[in-house]
C-alpha atoms as a PDB file:
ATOM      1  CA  UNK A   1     -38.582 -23.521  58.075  1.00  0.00           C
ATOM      2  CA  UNK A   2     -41.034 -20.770  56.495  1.00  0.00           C
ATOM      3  CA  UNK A   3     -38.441 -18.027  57.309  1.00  0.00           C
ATOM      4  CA  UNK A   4     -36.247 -20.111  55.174  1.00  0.00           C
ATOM      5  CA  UNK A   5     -38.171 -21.123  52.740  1.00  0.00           C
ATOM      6  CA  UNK A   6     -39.310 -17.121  52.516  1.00  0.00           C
ATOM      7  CA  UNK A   7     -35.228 -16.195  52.335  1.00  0.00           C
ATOM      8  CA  UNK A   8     -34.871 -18.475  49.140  1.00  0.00           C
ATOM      9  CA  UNK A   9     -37.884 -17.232  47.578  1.00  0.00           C
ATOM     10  CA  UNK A  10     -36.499 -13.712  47.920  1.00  0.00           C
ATOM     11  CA  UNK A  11     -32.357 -14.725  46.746  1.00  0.00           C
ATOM     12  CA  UNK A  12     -34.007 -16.587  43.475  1.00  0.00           C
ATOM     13  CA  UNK A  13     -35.598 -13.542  42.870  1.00  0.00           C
ATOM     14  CA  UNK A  14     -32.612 -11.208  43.154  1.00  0.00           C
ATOM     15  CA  UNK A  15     -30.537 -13.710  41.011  1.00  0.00           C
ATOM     16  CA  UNK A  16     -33.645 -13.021  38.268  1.00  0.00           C
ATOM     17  CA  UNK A  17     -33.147  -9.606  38.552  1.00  0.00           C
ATOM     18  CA  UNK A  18     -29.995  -9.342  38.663  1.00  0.00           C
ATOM     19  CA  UNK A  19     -29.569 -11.321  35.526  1.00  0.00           C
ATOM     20  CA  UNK A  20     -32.128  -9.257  33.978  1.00  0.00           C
ATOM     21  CA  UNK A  21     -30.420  -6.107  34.358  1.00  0.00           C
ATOM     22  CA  UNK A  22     -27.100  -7.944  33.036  1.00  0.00           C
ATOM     23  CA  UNK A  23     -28.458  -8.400  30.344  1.00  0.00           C
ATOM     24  CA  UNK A  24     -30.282  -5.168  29.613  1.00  0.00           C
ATOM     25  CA  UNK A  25     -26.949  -2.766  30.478  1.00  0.00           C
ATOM     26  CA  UNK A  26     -23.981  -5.372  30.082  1.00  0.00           C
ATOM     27  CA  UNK A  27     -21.855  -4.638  26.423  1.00  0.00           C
ATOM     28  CA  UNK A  28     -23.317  -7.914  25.425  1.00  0.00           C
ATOM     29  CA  UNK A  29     -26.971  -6.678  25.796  1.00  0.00           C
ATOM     30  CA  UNK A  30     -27.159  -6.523  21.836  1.00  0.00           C
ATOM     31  CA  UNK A  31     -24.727  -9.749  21.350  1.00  0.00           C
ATOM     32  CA  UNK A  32     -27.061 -13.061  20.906  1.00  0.00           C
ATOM     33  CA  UNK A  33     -26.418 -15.235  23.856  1.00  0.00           C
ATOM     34  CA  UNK A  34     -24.939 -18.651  24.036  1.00  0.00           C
ATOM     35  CA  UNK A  35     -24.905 -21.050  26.686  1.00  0.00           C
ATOM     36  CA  UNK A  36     -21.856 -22.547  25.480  1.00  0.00           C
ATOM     37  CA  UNK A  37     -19.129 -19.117  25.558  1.00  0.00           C
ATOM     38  CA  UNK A  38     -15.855 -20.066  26.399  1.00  0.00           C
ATOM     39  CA  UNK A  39     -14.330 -16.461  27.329  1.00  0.00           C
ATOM     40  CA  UNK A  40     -10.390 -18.229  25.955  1.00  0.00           C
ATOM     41  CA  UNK A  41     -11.984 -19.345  22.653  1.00  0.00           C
ATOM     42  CA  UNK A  42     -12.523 -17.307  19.535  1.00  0.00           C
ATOM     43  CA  UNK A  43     -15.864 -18.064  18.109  1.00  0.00           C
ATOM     44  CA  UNK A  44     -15.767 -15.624  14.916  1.00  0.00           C
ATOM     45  CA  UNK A  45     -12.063 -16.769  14.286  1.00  0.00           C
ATOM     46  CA  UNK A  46     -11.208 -12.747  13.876  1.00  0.00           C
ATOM     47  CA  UNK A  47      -7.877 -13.615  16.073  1.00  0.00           C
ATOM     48  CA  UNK A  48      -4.573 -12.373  14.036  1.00  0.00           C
ATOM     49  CA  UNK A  49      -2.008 -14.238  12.753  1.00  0.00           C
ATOM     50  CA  UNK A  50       1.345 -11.546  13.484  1.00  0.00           C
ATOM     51  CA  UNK A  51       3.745 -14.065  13.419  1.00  0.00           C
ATOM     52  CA  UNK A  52       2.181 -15.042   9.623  1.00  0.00           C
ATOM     53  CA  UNK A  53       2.784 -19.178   9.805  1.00  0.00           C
ATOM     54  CA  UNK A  54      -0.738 -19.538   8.667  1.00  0.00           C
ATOM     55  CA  UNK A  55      -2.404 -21.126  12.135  1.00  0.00           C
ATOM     56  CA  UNK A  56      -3.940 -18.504  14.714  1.00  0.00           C
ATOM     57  CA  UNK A  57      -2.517 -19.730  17.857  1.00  0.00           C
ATOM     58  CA  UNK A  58      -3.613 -19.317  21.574  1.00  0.00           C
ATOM     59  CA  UNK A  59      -1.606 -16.075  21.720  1.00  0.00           C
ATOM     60  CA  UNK A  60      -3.001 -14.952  18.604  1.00  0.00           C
ATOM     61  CA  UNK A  61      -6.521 -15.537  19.115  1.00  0.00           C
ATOM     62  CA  UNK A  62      -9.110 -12.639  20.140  1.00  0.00           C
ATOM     63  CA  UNK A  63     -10.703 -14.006  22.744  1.00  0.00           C
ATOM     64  CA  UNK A  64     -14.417 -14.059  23.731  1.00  0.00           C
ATOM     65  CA  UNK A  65     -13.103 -12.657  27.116  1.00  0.00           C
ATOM     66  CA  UNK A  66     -11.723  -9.579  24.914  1.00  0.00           C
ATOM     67  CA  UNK A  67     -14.551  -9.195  22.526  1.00  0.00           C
ATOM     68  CA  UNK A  68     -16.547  -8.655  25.911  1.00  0.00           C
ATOM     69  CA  UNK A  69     -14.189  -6.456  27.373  1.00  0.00           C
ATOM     70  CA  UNK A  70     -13.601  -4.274  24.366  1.00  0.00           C
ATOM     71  CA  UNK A  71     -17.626  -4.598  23.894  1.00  0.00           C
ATOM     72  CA  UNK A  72     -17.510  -6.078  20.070  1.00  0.00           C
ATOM     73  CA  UNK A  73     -19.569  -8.994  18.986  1.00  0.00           C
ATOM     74  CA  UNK A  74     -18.070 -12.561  19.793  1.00  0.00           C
ATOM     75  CA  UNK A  75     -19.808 -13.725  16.768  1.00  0.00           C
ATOM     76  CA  UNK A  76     -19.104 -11.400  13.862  1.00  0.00           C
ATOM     77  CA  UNK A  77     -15.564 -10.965  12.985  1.00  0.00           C
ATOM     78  CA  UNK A  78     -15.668  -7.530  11.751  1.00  0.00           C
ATOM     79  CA  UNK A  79     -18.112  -5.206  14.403  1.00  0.00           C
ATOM     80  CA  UNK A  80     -18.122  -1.999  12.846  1.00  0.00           C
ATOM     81  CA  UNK A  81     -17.902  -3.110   9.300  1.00  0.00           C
ATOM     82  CA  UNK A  82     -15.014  -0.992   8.400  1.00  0.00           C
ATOM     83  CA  UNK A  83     -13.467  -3.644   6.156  1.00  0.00           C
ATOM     84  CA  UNK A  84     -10.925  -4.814   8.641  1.00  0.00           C
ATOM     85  CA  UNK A  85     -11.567  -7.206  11.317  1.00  0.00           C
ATOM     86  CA  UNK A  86     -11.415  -6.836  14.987  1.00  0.00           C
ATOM     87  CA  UNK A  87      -8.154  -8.912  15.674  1.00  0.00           C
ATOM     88  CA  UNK A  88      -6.452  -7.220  13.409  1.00  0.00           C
ATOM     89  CA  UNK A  89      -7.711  -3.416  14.646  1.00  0.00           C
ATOM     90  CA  UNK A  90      -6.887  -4.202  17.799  1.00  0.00           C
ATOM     91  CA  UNK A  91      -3.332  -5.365  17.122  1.00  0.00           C
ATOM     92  CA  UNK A  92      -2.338  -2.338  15.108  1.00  0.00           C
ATOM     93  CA  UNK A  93      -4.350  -0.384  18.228  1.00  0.00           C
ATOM     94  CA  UNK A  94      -7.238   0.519  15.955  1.00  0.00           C
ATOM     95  CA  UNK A  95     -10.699   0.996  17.387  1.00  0.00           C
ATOM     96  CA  UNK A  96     -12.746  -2.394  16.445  1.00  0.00           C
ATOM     97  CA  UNK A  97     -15.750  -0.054  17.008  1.00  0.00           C
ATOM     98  CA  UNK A  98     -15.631   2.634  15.108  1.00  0.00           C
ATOM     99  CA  UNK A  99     -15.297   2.254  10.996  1.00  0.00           C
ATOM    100  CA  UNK A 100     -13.399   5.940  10.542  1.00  0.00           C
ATOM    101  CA  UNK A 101      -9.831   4.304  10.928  1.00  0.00           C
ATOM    102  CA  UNK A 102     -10.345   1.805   8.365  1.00  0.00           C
ATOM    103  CA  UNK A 103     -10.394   4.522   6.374  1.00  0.00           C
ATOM    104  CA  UNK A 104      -7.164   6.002   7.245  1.00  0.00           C
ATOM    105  CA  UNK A 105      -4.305   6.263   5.676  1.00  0.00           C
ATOM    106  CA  UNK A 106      -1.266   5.978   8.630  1.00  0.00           C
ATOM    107  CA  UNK A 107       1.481   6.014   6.767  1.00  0.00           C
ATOM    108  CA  UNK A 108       0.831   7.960   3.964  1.00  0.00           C
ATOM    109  CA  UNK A 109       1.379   4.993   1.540  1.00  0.00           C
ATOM    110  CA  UNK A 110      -2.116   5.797  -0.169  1.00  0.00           C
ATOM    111  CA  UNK A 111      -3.302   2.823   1.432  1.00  0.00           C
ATOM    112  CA  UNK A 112      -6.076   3.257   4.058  1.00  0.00           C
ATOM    113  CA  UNK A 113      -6.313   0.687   6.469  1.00  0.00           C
ATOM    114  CA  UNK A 114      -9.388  -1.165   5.461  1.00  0.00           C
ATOM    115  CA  UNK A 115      -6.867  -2.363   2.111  1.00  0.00           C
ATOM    116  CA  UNK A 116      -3.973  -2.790   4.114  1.00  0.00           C
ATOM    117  CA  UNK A 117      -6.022  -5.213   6.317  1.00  0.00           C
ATOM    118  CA  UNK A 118      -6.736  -6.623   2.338  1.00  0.00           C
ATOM    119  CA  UNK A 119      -3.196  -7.261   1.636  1.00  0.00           C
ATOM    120  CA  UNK A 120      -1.835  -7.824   5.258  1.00  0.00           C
ATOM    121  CA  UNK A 121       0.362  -5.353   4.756  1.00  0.00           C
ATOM    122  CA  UNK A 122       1.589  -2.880   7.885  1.00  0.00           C
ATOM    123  CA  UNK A 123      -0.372  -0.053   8.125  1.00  0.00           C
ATOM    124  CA  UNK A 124       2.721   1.799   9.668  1.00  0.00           C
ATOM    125  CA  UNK A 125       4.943   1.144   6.681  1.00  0.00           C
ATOM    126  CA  UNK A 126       4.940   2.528   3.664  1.00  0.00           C
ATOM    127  CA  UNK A 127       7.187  -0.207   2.016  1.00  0.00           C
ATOM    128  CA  UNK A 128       5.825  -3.249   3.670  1.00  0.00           C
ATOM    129  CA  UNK A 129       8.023  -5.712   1.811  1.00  0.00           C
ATOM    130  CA  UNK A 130      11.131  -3.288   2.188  1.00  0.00           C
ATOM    131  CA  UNK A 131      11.014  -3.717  -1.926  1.00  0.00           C
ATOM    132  CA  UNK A 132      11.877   0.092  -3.204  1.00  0.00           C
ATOM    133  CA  UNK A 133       8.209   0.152  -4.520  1.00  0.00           C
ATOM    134  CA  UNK A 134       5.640   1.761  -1.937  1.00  0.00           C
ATOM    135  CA  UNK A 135       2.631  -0.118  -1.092  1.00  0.00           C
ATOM    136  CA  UNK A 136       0.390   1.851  -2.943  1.00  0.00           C
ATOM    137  CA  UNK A 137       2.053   1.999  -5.703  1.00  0.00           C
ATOM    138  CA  UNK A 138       2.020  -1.467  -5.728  1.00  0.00           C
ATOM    139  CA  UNK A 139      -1.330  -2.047  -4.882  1.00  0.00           C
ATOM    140  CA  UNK A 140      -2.231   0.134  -8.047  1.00  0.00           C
ATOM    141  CA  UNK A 141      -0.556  -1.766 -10.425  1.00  0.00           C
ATOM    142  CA  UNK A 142      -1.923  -4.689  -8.486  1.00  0.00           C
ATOM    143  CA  UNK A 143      -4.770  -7.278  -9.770  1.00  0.00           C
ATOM    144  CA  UNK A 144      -7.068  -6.425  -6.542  1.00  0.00           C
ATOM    145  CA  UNK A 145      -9.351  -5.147  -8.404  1.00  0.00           C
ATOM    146  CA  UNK A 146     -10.058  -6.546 -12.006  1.00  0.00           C
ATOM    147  CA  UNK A 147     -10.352  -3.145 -14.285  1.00  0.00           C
ATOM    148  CA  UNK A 148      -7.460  -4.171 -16.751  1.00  0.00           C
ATOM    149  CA  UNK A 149      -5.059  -2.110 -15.046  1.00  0.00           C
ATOM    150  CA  UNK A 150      -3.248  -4.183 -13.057  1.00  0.00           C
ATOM    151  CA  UNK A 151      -0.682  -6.853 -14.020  1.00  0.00           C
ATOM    152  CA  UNK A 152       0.052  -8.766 -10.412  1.00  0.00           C
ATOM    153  CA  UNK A 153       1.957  -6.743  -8.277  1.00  0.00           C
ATOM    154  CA  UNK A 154       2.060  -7.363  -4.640  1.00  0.00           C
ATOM    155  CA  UNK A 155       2.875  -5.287  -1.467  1.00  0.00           C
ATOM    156  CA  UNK A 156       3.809  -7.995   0.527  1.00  0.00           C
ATOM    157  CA  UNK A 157       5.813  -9.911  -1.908  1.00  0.00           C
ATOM    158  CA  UNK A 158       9.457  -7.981  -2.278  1.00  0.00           C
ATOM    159  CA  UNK A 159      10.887 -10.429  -5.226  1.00  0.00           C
ATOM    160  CA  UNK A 160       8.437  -8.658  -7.401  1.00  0.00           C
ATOM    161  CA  UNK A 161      10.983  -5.283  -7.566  1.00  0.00           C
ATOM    162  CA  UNK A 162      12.406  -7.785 -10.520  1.00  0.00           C
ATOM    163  CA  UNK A 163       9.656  -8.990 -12.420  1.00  0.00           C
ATOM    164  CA  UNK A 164       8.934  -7.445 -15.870  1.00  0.00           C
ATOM    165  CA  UNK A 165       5.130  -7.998 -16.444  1.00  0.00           C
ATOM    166  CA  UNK A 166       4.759  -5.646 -19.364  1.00  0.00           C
ATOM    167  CA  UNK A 167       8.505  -7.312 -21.293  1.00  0.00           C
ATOM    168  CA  UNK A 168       9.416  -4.019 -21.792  1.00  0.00           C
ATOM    169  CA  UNK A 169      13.140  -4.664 -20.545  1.00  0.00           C
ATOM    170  CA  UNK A 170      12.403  -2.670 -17.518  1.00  0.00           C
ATOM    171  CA  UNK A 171      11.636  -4.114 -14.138  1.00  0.00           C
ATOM    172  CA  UNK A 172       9.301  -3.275 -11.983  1.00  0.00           C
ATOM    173  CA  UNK A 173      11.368  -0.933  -9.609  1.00  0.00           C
ATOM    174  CA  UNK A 174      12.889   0.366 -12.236  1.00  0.00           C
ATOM    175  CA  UNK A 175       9.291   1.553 -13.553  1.00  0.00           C
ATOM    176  CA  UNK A 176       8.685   3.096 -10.379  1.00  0.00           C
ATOM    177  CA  UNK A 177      11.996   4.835 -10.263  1.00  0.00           C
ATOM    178  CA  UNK A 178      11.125   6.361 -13.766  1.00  0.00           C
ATOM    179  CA  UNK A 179       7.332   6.989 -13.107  1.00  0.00           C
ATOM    180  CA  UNK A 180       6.524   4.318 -16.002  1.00  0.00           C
ATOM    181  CA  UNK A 181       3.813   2.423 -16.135  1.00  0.00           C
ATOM    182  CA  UNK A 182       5.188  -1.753 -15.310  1.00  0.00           C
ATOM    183  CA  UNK A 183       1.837  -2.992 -17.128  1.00  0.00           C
ATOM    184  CA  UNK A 184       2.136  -0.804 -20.324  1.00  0.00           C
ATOM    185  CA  UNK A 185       5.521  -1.674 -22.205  1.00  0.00           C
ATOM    186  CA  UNK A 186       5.447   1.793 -23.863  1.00  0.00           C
ATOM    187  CA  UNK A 187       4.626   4.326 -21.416  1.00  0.00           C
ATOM    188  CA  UNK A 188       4.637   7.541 -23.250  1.00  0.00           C
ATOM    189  CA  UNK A 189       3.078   5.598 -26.624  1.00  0.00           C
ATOM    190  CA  UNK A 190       6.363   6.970 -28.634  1.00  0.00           C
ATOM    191  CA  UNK A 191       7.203   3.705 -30.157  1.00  0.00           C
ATOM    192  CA  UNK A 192      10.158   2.187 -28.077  1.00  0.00           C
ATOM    193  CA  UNK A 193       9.503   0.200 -25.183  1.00  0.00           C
ATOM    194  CA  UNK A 194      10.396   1.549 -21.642  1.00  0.00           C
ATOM    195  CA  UNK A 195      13.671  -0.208 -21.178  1.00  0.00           C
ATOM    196  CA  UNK A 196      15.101   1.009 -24.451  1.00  0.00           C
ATOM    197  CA  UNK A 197      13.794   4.791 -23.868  1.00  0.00           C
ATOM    198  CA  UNK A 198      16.220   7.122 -22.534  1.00  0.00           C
ATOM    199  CA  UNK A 199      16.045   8.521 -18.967  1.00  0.00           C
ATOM    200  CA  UNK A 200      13.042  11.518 -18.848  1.00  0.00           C
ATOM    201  CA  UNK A 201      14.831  15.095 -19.764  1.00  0.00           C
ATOM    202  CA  UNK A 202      13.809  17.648 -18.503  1.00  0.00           C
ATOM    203  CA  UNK A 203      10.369  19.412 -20.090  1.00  0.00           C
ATOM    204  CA  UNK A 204      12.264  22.676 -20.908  1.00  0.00           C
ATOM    205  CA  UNK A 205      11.209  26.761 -20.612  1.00  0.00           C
ATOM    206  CA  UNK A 206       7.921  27.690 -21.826  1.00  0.00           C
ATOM    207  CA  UNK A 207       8.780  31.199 -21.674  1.00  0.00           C
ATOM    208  CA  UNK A 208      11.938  31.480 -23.957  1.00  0.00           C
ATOM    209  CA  UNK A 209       9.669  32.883 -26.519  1.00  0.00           C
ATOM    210  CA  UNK A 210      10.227  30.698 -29.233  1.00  0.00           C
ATOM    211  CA  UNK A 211       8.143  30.047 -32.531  1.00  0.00           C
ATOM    212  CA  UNK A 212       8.334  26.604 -32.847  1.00  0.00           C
ATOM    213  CA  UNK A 213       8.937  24.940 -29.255  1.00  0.00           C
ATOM    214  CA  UNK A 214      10.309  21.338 -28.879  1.00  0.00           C
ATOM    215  CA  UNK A 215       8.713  18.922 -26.376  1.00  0.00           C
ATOM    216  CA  UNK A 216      12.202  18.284 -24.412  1.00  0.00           C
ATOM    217  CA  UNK A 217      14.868  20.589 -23.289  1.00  0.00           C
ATOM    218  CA  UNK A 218      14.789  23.325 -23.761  1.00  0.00           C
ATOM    219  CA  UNK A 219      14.043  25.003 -27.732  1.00  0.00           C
ATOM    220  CA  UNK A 220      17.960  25.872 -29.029  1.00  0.00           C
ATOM    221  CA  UNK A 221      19.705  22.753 -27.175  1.00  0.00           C
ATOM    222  CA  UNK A 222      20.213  19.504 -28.241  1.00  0.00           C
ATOM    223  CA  UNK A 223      19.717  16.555 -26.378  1.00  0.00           C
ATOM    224  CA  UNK A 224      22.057  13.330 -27.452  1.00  0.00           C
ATOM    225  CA  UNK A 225      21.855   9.847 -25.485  1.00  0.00           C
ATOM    226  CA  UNK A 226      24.684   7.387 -25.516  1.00  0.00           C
ATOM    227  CA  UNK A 227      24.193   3.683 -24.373  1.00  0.00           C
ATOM    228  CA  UNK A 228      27.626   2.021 -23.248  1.00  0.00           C
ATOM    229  CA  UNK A 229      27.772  -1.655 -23.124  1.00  0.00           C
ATOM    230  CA  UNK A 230      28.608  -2.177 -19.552  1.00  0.00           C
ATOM    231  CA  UNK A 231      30.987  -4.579 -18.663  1.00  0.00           C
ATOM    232  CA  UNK A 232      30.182  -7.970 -17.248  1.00  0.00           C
ATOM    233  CA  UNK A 233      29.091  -7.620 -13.803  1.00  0.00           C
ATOM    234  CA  UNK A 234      28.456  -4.060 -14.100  1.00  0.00           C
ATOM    235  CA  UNK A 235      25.236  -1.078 -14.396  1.00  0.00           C
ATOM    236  CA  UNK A 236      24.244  -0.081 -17.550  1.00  0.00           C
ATOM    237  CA  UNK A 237      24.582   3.710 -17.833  1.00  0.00           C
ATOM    238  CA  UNK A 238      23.830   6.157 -20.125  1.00  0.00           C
ATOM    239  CA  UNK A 239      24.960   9.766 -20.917  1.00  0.00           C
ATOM    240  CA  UNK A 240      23.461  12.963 -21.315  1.00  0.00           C
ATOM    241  CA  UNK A 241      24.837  15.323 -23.414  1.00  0.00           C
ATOM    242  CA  UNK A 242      22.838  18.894 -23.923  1.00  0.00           C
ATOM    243  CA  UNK A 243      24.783  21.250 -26.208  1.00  0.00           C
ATOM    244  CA  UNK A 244      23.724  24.804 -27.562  1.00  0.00           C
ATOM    245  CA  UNK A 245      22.302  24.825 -30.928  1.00  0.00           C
ATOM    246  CA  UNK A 246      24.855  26.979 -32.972  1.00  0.00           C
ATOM    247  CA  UNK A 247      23.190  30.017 -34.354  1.00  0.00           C
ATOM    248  CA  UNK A 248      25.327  31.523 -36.955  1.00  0.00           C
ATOM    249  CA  UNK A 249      23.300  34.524 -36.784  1.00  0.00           C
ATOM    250  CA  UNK A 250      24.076  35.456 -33.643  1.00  0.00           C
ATOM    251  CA  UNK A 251      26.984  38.514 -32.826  1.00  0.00           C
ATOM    252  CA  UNK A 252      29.011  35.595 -30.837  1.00  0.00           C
ATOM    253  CA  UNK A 253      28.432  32.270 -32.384  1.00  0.00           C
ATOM    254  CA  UNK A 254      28.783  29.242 -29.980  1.00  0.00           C
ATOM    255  CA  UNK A 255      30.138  25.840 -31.263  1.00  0.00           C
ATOM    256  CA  UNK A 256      27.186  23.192 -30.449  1.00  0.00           C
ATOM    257  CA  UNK A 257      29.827  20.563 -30.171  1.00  0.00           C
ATOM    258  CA  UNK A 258      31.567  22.243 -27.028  1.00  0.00           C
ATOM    259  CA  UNK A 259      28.530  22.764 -24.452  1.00  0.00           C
ATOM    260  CA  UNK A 260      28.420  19.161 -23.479  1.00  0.00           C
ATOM    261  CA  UNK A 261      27.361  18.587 -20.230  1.00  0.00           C
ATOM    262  CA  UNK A 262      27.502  15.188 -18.392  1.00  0.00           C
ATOM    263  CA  UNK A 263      24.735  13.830 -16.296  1.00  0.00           C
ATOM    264  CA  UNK A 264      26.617  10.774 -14.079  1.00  0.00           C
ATOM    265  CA  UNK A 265      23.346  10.545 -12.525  1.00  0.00           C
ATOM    266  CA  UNK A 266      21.541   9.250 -15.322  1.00  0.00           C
ATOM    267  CA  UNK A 267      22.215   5.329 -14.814  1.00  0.00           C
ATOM    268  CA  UNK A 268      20.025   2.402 -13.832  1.00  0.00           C
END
């Protein structure tokens, strides 16, 4: 009976130990303990929702199971305070430890991860929305930040591509397709809104050594832009026509009105 009485003496001391030194050396040596852990529930609610129908289901979840296993802290949502949480670094296959990849940029979208967590946009895409308009881009012109730049555009919302915040006549991919600014209706401040300016010509040669140079093609041509009414159902498109200044000076004179050149490119 002593003998026995000495053997549980010496096991209830082990199991004191032994949880001692769990707790000491285990990943969740820094984590607060609970009593009530269920290793398949998600106590910080930092689970995913990939499928995007707005509930985090079973599937979805990050686990207390995983938090221990990938050593992150079951009750705070984002461990290494990157700026994007631990459900969603470890679904893209980002460490939830280690902040430096929520600052980069994976796709080269100028995007680093920490906003595309923001937006819940893919961090592998540069066109999350498959809209024309990169994510950046969009995020710039975005209202994520309120400095009076932005005018609502969204990387995860493709139907933007045809808004026209700015009523300029020009929609929003068609800003980005012409480097124009969709929240400013008069990009380069020259009086006409974007949608009735021409397509950009060319800047021109600054080494053709003339006095007075112009501030499009370049000095001795002409530029001339034609608008066609397009026909129902069809793309408006415009013309470019770049002729030769005549020079009446020169030994052999050339007729402006024959160096047209057309540009079929030049259509929206």
């Amino acid at each position: 009976m002593v003998l026995r009485v000495g053997v549980d003496n010496l096991t209830k001391k082990l199991l004191v130990l032994f949880a001692v030194f769990i707790l000491l050396f285990s990943p969740l040596a820094s984590f607060p303990v609970s009593a009530d852990i269920d290793p398949d529930e998600d106590n910080d609610s930092d689970g995913y929702d990939s499928d995007g129908d707005g509930i985090i289901s079973d599937e979805e979840k990050y686990t207390n199971l995983e938090e221990y296993l990938n050593n992150t802290n079951p009750n705070d949502e984002d461990t290494d305070d990157g700026g994007a949480w631990d459900g969603w670094e470890v679904y893209y296959g980002f460490n939830p430890k280690s902040s430096s990849d929520d600052a980069d940029d994976n796709d080269g979208d100028s995007l680093v991860n920490s906003i595309e967590f923001y937006w819940d946009s893919d961090p592998f895409s540069t066109d999350t929305d498959q809209d024309g308009m990169p994510d950046g881009w969009e995020d710039t012109y975005s209202d994520r930040i309120v400095d009076g730049i932005g005018c609502g555009l969204d990387p995860t919302d493709g139907s933007d591509k045809f808004d026209d915040p700015d009523s300029d006549g020009s929609d929003n991919l068609r800003e980005y397709q012409e480097e124009t600014n969709p929240c400013d209706p008069d990009s380069d401040d020259d009086g006409d809104p974007d949608g009735e300016d021409p397509p950009p010509v060319d800047p021109g040669d600054d080494d053709d050594d003339e006095s007075n140079p112009d501030t499009g093609a370049t000095d001795g041509n002409v530029t001339i832009y034609e608008i066609f009414d397009p026909v129902l159902g069809t793309m408006k498109r415009w013309t470019s026509l770049d002729g030769l200044l005549y020079d009446d000076q020169a030994s052999n004179p050339t007729d402006m009105y024959t160096m047209y050149n057309y540009d079929s490119d030049k259509w929206e």
